[in-house]
Protein backbone atom coordinates (compact mmCIF):
# COMPACT_ATOMS: atom_id res chain seq x y z
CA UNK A 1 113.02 108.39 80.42
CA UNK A 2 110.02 109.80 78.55
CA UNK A 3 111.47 111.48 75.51
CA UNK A 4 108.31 113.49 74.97
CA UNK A 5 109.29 114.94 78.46
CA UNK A 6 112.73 116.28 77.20
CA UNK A 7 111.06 117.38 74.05
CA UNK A 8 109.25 120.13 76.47
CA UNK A 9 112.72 120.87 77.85
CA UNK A 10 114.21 120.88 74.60
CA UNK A 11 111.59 121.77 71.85
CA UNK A 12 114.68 122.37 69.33
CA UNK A 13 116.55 119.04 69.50
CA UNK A 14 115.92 116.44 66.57
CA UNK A 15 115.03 112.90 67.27
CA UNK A 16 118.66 112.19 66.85
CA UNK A 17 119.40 114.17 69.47
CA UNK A 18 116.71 113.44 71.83
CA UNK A 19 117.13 109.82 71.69
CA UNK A 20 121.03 110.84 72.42
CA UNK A 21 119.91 113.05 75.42
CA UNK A 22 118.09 110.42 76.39
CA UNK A 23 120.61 107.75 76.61
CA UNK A 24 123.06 110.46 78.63
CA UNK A 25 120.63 110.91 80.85
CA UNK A 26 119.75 107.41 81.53
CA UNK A 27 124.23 106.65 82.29
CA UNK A 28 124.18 109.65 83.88
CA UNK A 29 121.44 108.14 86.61
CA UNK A 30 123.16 104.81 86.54
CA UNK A 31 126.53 106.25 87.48
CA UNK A 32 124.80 108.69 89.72
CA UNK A 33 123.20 105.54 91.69
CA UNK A 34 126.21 103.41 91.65
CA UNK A 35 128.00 105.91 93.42
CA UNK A 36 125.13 106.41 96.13
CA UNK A 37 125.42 102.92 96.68
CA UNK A 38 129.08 102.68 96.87
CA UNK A 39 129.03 105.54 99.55
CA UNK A 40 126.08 104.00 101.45
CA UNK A 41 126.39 99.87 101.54
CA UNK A 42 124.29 99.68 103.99
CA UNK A 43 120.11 99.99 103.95
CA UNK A 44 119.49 103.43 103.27
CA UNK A 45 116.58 103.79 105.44
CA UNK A 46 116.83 104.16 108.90
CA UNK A 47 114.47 103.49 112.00
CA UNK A 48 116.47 105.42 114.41
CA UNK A 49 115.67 109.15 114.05
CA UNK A 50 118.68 111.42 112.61
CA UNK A 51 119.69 114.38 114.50
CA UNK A 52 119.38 117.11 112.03
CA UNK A 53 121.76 120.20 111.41
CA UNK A 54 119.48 122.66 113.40
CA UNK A 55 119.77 120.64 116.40
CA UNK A 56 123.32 120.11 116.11
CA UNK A 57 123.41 123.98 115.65
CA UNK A 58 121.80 124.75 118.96
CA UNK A 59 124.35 124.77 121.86
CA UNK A 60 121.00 123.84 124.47
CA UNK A 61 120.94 120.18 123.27
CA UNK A 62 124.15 118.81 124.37
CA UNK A 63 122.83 115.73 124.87
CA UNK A 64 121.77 114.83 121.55
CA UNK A 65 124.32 112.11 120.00
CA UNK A 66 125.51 112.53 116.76
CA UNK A 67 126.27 109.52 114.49
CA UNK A 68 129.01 109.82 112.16
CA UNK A 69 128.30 108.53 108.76
């Protein structure tokens, strides 16, 4: 991460405490992806369309099959 970027978001912090920011952030997105993968082993993307919550919502397509997980 760009700690000129979380200077703007913090303009008080010292470099101290930016650089420690930074490093937060940065476990904080490696946890944060280890646990996406974790829940999802397989290929994240998809070529068969998702049904999506409005069409589950509407009681006309009843034929629409929903995939659990």
């Amino acid at each position: 991460m760009n700690t000129e970027r979380l200077r703007a978001i913090y303009p008080t912090l010292t470099d101290a405490e930016l650089n420690e920011a930074d490093e937060n952030l940065r476990r904080y997105f490696a946890c944060a992806l280890q646990i996406v993968r974790e829940a999802n082993p397989g290929p994240v993307d998809s070529s068969e369309r998702l049904v999506t919550m409005k069409e589950r919502s509407n009681s006309s397509l009843n034929n629409i099959p929903f995939k659990h997980g």
